[in-house]
Protein backbone atom coordinates (compact mmCIF):
# COMPACT_ATOMS: atom_id res chain seq x y z
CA UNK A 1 -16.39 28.14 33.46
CA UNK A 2 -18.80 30.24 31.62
CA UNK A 3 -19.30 29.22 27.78
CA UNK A 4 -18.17 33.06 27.03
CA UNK A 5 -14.91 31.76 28.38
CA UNK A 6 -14.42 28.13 26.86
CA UNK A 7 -11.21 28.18 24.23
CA UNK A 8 -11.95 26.30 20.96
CA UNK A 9 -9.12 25.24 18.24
CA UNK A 10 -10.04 25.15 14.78
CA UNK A 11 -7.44 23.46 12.94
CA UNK A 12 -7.55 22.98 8.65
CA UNK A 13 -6.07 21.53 5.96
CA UNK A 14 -6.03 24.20 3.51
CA UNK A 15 -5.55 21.95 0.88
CA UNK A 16 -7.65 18.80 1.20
CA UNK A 17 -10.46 17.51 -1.21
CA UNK A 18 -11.20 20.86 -3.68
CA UNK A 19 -9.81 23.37 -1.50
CA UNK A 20 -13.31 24.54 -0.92
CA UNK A 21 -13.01 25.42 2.69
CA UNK A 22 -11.21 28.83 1.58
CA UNK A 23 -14.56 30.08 0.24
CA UNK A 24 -16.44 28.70 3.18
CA UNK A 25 -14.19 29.60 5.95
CA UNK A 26 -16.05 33.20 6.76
CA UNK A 27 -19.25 30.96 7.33
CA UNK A 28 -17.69 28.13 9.26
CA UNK A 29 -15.72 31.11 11.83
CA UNK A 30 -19.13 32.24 12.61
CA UNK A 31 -20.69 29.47 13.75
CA UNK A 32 -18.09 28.58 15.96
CA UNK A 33 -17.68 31.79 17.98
CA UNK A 34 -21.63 32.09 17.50
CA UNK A 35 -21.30 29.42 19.98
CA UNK A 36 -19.81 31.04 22.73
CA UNK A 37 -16.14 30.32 22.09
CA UNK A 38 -12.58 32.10 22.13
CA UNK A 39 -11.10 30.89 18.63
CA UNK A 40 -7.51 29.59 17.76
CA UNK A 41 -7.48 29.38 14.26
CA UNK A 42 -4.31 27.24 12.31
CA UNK A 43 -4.08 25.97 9.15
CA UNK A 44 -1.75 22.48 8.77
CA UNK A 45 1.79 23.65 7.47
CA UNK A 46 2.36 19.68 6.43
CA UNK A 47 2.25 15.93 7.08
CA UNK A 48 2.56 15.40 10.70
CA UNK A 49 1.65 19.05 11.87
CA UNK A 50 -1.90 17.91 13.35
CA UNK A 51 0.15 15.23 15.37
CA UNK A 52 2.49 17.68 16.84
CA UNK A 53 -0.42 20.27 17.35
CA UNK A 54 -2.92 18.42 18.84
CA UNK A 55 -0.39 16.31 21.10
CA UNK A 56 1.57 19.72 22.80
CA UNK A 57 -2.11 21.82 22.99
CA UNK A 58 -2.99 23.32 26.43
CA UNK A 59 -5.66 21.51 28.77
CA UNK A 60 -7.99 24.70 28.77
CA UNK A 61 -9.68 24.03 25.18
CA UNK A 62 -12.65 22.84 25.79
CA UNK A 63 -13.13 21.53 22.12
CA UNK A 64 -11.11 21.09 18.92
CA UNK A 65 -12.47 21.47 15.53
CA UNK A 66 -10.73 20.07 13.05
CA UNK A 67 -11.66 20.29 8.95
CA UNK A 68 -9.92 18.27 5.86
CA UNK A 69 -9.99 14.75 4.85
CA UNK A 70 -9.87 11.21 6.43
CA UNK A 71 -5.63 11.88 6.93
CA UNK A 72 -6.29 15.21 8.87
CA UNK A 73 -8.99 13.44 11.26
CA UNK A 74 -6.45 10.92 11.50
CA UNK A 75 -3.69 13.24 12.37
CA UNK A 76 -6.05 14.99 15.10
CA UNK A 77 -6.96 11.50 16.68
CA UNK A 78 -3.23 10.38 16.93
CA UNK A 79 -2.22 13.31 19.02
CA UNK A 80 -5.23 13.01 21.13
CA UNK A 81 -4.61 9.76 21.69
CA UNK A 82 -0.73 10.68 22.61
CA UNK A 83 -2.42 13.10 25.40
CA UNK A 84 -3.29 12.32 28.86
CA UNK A 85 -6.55 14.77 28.79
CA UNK A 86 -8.01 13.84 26.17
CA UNK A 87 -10.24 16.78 24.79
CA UNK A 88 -13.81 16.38 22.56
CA UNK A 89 -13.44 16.79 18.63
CA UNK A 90 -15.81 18.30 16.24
CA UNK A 91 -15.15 17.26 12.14
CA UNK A 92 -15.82 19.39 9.26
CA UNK A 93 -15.45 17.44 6.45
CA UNK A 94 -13.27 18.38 3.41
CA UNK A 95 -11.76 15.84 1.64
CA UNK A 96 -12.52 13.58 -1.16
CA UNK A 97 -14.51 10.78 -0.13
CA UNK A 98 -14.52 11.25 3.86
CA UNK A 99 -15.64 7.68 4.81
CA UNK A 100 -15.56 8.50 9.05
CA UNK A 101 -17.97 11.44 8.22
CA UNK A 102 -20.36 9.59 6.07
CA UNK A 103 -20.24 6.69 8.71
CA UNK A 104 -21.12 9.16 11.44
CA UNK A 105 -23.74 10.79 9.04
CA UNK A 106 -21.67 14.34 9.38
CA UNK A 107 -23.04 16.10 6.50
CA UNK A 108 -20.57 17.48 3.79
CA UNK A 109 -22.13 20.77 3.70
CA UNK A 110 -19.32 22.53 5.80
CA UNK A 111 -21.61 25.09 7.61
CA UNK A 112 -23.90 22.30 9.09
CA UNK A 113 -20.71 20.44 10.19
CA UNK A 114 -19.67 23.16 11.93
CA UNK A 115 -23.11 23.50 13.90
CA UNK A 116 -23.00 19.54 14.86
CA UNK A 117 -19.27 20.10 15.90
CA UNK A 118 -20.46 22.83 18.62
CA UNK A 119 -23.81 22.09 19.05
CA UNK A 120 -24.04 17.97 18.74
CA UNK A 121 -23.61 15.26 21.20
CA UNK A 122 -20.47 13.89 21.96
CA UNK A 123 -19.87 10.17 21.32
CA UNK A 124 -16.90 7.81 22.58
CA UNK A 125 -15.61 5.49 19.30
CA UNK A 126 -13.28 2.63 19.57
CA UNK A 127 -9.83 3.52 17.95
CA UNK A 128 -7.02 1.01 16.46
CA UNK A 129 -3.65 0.74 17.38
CA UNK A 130 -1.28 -0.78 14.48
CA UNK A 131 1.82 -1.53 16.23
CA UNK A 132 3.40 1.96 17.54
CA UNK A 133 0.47 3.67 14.78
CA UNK A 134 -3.12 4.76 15.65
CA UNK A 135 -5.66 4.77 12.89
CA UNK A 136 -9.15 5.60 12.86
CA UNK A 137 -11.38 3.29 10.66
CA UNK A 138 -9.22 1.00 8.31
CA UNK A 139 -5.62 -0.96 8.10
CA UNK A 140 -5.54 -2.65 4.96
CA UNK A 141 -3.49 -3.73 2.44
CA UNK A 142 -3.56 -5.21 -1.18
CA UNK A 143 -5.02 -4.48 -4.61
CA UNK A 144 -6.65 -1.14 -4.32
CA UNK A 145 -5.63 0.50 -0.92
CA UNK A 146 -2.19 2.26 -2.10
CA UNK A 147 -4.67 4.41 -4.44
CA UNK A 148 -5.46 7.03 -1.99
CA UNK A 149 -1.70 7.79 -1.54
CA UNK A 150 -0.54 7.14 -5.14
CA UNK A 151 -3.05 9.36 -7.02
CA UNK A 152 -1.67 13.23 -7.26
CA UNK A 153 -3.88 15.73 -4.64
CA UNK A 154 -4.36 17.24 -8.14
CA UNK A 155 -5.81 14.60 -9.50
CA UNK A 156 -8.28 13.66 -6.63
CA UNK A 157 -9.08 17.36 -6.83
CA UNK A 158 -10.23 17.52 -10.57
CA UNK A 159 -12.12 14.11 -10.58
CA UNK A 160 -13.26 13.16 -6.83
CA UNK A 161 -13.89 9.73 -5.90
CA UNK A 162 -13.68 8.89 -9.75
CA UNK A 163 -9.91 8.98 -9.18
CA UNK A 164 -9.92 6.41 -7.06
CA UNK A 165 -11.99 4.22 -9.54
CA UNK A 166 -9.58 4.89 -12.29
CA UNK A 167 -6.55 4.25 -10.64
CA UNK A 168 -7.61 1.30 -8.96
CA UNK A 169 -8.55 -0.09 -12.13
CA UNK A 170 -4.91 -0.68 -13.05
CA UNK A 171 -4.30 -2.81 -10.30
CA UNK A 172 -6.46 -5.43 -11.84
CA UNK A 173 -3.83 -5.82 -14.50
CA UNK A 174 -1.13 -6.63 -11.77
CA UNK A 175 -2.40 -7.86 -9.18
CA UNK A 176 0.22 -8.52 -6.07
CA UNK A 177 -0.08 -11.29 -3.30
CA UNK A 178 1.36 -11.93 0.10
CA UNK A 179 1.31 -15.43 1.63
CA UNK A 180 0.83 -14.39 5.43
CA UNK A 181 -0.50 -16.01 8.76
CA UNK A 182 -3.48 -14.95 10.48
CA UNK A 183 -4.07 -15.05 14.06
CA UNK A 184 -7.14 -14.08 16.88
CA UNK A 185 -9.09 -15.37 19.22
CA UNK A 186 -11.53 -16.41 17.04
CA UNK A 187 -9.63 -17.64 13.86
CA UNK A 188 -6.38 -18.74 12.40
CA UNK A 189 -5.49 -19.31 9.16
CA UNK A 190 -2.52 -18.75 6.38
CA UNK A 191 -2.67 -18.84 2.83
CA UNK A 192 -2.00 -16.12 -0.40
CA UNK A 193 -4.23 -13.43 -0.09
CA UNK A 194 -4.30 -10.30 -2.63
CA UNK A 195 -6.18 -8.12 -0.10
CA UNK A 196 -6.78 -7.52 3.83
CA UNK A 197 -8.29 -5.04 5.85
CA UNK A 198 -9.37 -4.35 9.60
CA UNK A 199 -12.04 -1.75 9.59
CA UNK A 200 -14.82 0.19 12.16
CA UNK A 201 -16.43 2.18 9.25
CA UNK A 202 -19.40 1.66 6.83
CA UNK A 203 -17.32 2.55 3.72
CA UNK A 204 -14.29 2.62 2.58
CA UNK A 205 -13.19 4.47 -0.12
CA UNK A 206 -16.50 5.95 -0.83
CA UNK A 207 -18.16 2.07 -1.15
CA UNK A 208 -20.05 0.25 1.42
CA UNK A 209 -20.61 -3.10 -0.52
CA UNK A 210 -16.81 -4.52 1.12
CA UNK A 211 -18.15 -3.93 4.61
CA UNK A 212 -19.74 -5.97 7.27
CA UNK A 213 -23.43 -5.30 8.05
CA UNK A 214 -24.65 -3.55 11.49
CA UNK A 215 -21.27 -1.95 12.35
CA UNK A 216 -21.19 -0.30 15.46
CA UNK A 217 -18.11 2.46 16.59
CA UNK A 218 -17.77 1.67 20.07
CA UNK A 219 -18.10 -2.28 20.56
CA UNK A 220 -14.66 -3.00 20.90
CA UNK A 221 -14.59 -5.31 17.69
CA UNK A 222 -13.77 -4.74 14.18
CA UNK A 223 -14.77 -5.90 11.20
CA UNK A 224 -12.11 -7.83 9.64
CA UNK A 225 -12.23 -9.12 5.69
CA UNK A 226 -9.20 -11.25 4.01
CA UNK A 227 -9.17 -12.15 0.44
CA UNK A 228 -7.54 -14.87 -1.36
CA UNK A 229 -5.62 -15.00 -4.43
CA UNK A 230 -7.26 -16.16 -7.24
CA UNK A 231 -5.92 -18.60 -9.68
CA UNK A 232 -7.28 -17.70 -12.96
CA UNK A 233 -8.89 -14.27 -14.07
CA UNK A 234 -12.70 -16.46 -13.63
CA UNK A 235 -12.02 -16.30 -9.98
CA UNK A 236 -11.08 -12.57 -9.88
CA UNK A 237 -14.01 -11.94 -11.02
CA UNK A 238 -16.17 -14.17 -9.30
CA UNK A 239 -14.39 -12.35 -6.20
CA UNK A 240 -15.09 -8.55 -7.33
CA UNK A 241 -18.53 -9.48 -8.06
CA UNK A 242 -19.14 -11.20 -4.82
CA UNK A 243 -18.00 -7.66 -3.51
CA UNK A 244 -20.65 -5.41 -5.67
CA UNK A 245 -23.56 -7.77 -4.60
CA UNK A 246 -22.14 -7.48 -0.69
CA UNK A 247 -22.22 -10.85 -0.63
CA UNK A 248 -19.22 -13.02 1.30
CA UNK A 249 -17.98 -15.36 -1.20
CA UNK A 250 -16.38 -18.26 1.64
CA UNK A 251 -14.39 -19.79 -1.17
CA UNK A 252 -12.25 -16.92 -0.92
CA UNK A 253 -12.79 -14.83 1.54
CA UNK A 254 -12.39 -14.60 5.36
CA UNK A 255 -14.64 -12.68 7.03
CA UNK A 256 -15.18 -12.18 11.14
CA UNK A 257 -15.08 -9.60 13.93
CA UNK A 258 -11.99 -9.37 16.38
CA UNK A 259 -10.26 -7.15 18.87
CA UNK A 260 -7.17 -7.62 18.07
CA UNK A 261 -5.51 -9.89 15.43
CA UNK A 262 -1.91 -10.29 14.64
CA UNK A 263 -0.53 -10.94 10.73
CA UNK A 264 2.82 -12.44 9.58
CA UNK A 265 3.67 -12.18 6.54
CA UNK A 266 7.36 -13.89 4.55
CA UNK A 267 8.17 -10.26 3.08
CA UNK A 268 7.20 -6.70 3.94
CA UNK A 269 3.66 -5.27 3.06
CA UNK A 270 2.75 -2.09 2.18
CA UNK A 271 -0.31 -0.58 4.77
CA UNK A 272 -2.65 1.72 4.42
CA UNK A 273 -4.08 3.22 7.36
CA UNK A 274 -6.88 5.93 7.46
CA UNK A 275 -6.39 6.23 3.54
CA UNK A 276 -2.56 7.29 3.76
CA UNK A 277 0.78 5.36 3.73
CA UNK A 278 1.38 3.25 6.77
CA UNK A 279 4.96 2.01 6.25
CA UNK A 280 5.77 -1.72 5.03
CA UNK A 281 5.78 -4.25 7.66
CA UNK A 282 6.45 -8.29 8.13
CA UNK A 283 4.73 -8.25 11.29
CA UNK A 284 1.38 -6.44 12.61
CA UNK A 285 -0.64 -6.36 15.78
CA UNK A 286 -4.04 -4.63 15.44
CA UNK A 287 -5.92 -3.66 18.22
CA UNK A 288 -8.92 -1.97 19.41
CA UNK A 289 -8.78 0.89 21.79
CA UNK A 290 -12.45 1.16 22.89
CA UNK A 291 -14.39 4.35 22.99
CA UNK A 292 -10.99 6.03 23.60
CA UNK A 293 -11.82 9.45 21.46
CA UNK A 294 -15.14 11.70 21.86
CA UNK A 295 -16.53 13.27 18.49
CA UNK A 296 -19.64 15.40 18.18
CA UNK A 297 -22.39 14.15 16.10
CA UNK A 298 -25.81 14.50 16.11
CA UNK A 299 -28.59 13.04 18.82
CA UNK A 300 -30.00 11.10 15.75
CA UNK A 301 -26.79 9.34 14.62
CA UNK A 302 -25.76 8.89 18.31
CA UNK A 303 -29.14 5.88 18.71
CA UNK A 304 -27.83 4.17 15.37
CA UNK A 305 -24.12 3.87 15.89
CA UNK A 306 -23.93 2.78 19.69
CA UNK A 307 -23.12 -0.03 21.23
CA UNK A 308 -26.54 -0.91 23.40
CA UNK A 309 -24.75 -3.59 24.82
CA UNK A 310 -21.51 -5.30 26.32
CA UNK A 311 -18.76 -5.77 23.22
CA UNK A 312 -19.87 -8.34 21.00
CA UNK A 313 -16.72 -11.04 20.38
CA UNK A 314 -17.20 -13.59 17.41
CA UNK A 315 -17.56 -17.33 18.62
């Protein structure tokens, strides 16, 4: 097939992050079919549209491009991973903190994004399965993760990652527990904890100080972080400042890398996965689908993100 020929599908989310792709989408259109392509172009009517899109597209696109936040990526992922030919993706970042992108070192300027999406490499990263769910780079639950659904799209507009700071701020003043079980290959253990998450990205939310060091995208393992209550507002703090100085503070925390890990918990838990709503469950099984998805990024990024060799499993 000659490149004059290969089909490409652009699909948006008109209204993620600032809504600044509408003033950048002239620029973004002519890189791609700069590149050789035939363009489909479709905007996102709603939650779920990506899924259906992506899952029911024909086998003769030879790349999708997709543009909007962490959710949209998500969206895109999840139908790929629902298809038997599974087809390269290129990510233009648009929303309002974009941790995958920044992970990947996919530039926010939009026109640059576009370039790596048709002219980068593409790279193979692990993906999660939460039971019958697929997420990207983070299932978590606890103080702080219901932020990125709770606070308005107007709101996240008008103050950026700031929102997230301000609304997670009132959680401190309530702060909610599960008592759960824990269970891998490499650990077990049950207790009250305020916060979990099970993540393959080097921020969340916009932070990198609650991740593990040296994360790699296609090892098969995640990075997997449990927090304990505290019993007096001393330890809280001892815990969030533990967190700013990316230090693991054992007294509380659990920290480890897994494949898969299965929680239990005595009432249903709200989950977060990919930054939006996830559905309250007692029971999860999170696993690791490796290097199940192809993204473009650049040469550069490709040597610091890779696995260089077998899956690494914690002893």
């Amino acid at each position: 097939m000659d490149c004059e020929e290969k089909k490409l599908y652009f699909i948006y989310n008109p209204h993620a992050g600032k809504e600044h792709i509408k003033g950048k989408m002239y620029g973004i259109l002519q890189v791609l079919a700069d590149a050789g392509y035939e363009l489909t172009v479709y905007p996102t009517k709603g939650c779920q549209d990506a899924v259906e899109r992506i899952r029911g597209l024909s086998d003769d696109y030879a790349l999708v491009v997709c543009s909007g936040g962490d959710g949209t990526l998500d969206e895109v992922v999840t139908g790929m991973m629902q298809r038997e030919h599974k087809i390269p993706i290129g990510y233009i970042p648009a929303g309002t903190c974009n941790d995958f992108a920044r992970s990947l070192e996919i530039p926010a300027n939009m026109q640059r994004s576009a370039e790596i999406a048709v002219h980068g490499e593409d790279f193979s990263f692990d993906v999660g399965s939460f039971n019958d769910k697929n997420f990207i780079y983070i299932a978590a639950f606890g103080i702080f993760t219901d932020v990125s659904y709770s606070t308005k799209q107007e709101v996240k507009n008008a103050l950026g990652q700031m929102a997230y700071i301000l609304e997670g701020m009132k959680r401190l003043y309530n702060v909610k527990s599960y008592y759960l079980k824990v269970t891998s290959q490499e650990m077990c253990f049950e207790g009250d904890f305020l916060f979990g998450m099970v993540t393959n990205s080097k921020s969340v939310g916009g932070f990198k100080s609650i991740i593990g060091k040296n994360v790699v995208f296609d090892d098969g393992v995640y990075e997997v972080t449990f927090i304990r209550r505290p019993k007096n507002p001393l330890e809280l703090q001892e815990i969030l400042a533990a967190l700013l100085i990316e230090e693991i503070d054992t007294k509380y925390m659990y920290s480890f890398r897994s494949s898969r890990i299965q929680v239990e918990a005595e009432e249903p838990i709200p989950w977060t996965l990919d930054g939006e709503f996830g559905g309250e469950h007692r029971q999860a099984v999170i696993s690791n689908n490796p290097r199940a998805v192809e993204i473009r990024i650049t040469a550069e990024c490709r040597k610091g993100i890779t696995c260089r060799t077998e899956p690494e499993r914690s002893k």
